[in-house]
PDB file of N, CA and C in Angstrom:
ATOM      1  N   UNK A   1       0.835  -1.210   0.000  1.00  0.00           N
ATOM      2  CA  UNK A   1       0.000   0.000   0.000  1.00  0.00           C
ATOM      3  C   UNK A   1       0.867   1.257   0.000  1.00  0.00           C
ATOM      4  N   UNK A   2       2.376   1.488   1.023  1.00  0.00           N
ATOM      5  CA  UNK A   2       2.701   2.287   0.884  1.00  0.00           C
ATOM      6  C   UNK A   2       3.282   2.775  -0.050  1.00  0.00           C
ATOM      7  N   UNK A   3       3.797   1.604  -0.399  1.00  0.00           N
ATOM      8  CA  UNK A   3       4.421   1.824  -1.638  1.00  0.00           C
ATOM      9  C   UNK A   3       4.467   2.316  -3.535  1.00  0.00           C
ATOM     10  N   UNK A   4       2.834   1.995  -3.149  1.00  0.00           N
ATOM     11  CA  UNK A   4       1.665   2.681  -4.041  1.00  0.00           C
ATOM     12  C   UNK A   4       1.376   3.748  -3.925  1.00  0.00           C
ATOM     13  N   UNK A   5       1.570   4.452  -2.939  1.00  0.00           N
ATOM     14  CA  UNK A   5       1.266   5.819  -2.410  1.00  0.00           C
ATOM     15  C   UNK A   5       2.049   6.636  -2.883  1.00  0.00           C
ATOM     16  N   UNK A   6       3.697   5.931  -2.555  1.00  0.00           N
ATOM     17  CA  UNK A   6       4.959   6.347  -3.263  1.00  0.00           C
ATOM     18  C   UNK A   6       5.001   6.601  -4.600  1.00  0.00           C
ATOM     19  N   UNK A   7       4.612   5.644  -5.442  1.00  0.00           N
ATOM     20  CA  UNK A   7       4.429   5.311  -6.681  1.00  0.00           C
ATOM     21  C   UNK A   7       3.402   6.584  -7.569  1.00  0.00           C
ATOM     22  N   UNK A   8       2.634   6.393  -6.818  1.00  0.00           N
ATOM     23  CA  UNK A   8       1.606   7.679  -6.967  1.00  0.00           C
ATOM     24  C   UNK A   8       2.142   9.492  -6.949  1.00  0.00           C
ATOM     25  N   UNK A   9       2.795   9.770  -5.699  1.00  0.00           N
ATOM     26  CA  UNK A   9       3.097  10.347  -5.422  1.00  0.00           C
ATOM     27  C   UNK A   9       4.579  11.267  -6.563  1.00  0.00           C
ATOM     28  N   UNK A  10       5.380  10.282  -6.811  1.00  0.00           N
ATOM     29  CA  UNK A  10       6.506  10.237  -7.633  1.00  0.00           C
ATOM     30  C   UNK A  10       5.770  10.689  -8.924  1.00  0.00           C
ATOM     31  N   UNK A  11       5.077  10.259  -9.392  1.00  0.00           N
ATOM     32  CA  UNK A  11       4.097  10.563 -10.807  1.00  0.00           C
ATOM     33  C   UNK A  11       3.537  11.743 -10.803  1.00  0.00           C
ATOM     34  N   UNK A  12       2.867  11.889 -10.193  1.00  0.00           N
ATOM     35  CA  UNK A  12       2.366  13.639  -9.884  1.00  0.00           C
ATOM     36  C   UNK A  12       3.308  14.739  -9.756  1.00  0.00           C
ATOM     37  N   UNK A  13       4.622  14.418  -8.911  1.00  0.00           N
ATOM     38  CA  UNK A  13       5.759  15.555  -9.180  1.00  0.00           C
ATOM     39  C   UNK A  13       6.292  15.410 -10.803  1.00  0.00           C
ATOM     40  N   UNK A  14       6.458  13.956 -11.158  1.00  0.00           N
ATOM     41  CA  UNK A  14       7.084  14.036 -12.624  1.00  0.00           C
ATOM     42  C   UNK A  14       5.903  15.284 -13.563  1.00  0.00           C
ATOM     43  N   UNK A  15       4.481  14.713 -13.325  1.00  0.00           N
ATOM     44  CA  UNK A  15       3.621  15.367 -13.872  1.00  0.00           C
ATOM     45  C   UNK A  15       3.622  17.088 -14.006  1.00  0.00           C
ATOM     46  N   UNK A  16       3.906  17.329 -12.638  1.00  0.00           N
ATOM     47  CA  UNK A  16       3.943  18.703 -11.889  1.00  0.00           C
ATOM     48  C   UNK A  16       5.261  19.331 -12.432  1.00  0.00           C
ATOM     49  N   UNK A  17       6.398  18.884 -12.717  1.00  0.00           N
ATOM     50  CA  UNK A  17       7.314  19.563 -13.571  1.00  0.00           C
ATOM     51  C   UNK A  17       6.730  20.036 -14.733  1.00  0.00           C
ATOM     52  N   UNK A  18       6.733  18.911 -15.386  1.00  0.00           N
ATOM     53  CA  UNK A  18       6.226  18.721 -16.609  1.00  0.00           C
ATOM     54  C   UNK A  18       5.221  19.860 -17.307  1.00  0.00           C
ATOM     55  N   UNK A  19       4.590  20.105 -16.212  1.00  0.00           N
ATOM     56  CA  UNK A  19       3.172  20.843 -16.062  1.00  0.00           C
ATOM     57  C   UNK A  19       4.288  22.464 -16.618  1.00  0.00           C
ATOM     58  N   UNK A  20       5.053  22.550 -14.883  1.00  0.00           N
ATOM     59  CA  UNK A  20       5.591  23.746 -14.727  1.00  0.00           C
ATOM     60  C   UNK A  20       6.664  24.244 -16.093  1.00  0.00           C
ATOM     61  N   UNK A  21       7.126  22.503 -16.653  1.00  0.00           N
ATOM     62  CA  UNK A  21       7.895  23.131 -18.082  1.00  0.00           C
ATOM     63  C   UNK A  21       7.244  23.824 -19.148  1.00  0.00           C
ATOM     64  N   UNK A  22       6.084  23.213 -19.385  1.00  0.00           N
ATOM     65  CA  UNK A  22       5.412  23.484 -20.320  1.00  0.00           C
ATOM     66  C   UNK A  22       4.559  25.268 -19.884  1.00  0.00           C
ATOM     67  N   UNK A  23       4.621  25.638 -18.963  1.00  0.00           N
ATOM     68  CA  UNK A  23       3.809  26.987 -18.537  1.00  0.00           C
ATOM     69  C   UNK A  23       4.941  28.068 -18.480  1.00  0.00           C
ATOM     70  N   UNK A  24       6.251  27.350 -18.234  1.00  0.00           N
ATOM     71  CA  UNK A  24       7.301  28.214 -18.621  1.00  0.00           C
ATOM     72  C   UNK A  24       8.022  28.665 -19.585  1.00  0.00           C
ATOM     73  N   UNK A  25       7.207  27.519 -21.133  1.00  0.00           N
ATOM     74  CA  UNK A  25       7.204  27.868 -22.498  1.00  0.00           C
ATOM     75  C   UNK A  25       6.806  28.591 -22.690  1.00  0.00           C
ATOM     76  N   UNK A  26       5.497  28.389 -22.502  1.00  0.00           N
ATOM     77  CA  UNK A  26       4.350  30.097 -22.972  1.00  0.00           C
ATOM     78  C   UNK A  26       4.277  30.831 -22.082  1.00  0.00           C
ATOM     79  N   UNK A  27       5.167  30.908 -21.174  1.00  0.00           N
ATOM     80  CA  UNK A  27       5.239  32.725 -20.698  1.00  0.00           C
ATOM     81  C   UNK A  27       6.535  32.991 -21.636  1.00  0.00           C
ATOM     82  N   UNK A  28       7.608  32.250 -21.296  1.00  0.00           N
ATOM     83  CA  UNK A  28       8.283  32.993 -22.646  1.00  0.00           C
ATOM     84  C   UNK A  28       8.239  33.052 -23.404  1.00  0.00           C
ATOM     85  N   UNK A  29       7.307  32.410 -24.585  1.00  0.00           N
ATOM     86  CA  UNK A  29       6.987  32.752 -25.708  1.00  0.00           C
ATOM     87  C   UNK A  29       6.423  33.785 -25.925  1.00  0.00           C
ATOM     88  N   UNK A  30       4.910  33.903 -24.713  1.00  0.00           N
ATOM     89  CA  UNK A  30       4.244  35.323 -24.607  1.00  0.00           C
ATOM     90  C   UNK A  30       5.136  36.232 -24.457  1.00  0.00           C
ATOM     91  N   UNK A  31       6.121  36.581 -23.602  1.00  0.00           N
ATOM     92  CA  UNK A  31       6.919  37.792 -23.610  1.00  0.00           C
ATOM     93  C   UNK A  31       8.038  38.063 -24.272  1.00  0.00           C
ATOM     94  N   UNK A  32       8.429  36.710 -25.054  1.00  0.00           N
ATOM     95  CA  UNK A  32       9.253  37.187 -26.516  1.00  0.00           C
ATOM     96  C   UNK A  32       8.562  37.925 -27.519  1.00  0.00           C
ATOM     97  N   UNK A  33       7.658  37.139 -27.485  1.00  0.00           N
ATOM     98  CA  UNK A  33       6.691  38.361 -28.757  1.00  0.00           C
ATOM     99  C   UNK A  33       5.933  39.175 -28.702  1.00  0.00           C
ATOM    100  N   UNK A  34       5.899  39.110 -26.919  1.00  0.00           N
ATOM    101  CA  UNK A  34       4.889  41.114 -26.364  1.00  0.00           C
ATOM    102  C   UNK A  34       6.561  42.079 -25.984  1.00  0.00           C
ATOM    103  N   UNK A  35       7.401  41.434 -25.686  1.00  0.00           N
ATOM    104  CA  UNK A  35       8.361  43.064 -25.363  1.00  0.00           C
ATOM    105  C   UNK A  35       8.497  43.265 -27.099  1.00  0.00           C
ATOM    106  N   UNK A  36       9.083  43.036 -28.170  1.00  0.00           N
ATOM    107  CA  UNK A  36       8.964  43.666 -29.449  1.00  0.00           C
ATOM    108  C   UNK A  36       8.312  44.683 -29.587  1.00  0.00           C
ATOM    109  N   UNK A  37       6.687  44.331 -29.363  1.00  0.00           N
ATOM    110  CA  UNK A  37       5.835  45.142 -29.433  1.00  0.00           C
ATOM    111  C   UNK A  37       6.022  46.193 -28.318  1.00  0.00           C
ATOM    112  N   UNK A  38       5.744  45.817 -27.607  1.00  0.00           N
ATOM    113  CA  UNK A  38       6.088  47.042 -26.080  1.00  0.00           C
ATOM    114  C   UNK A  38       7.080  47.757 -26.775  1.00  0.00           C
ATOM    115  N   UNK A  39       8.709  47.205 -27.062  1.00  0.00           N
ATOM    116  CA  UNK A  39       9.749  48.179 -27.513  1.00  0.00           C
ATOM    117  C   UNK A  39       9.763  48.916 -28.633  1.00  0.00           C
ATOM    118  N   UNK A  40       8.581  48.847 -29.638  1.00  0.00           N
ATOM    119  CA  UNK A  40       7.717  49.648 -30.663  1.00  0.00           C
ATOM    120  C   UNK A  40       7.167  50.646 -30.176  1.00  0.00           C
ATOM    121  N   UNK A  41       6.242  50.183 -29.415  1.00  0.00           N
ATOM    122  CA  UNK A  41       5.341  51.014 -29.158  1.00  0.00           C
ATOM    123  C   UNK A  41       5.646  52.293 -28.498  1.00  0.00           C
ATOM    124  N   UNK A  42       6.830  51.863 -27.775  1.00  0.00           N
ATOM    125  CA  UNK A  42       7.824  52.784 -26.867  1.00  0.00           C
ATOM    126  C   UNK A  42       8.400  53.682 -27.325  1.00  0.00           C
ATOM    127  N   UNK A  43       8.758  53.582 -28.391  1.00  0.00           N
ATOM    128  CA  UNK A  43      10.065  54.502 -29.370  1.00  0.00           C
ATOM    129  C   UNK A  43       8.999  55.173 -29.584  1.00  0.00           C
TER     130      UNK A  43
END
């Protein structure tokens, strides 16, 4: 049982990276291609 718990547990952090890699794509993607604009808009 505990060890299932473990098992469980281990999967959800792999997941939870995973999660956090992928959300740390599209913020930088979003703010590679909004400062351009911002530094346009600026000048």
């Amino acid at each position: 049982m505990l060890t299932w718990v473990t098992r469980i547990r281990e999967t959800e952090s792999q997941l939870g990276g995973l999660e956090l890699q992928i959300v740390n794509m599209f913020i930088h993607i979003y703010y590679t291609s909004l400062l351009p604009t911002l530094w346009l808009s600026a000048r």
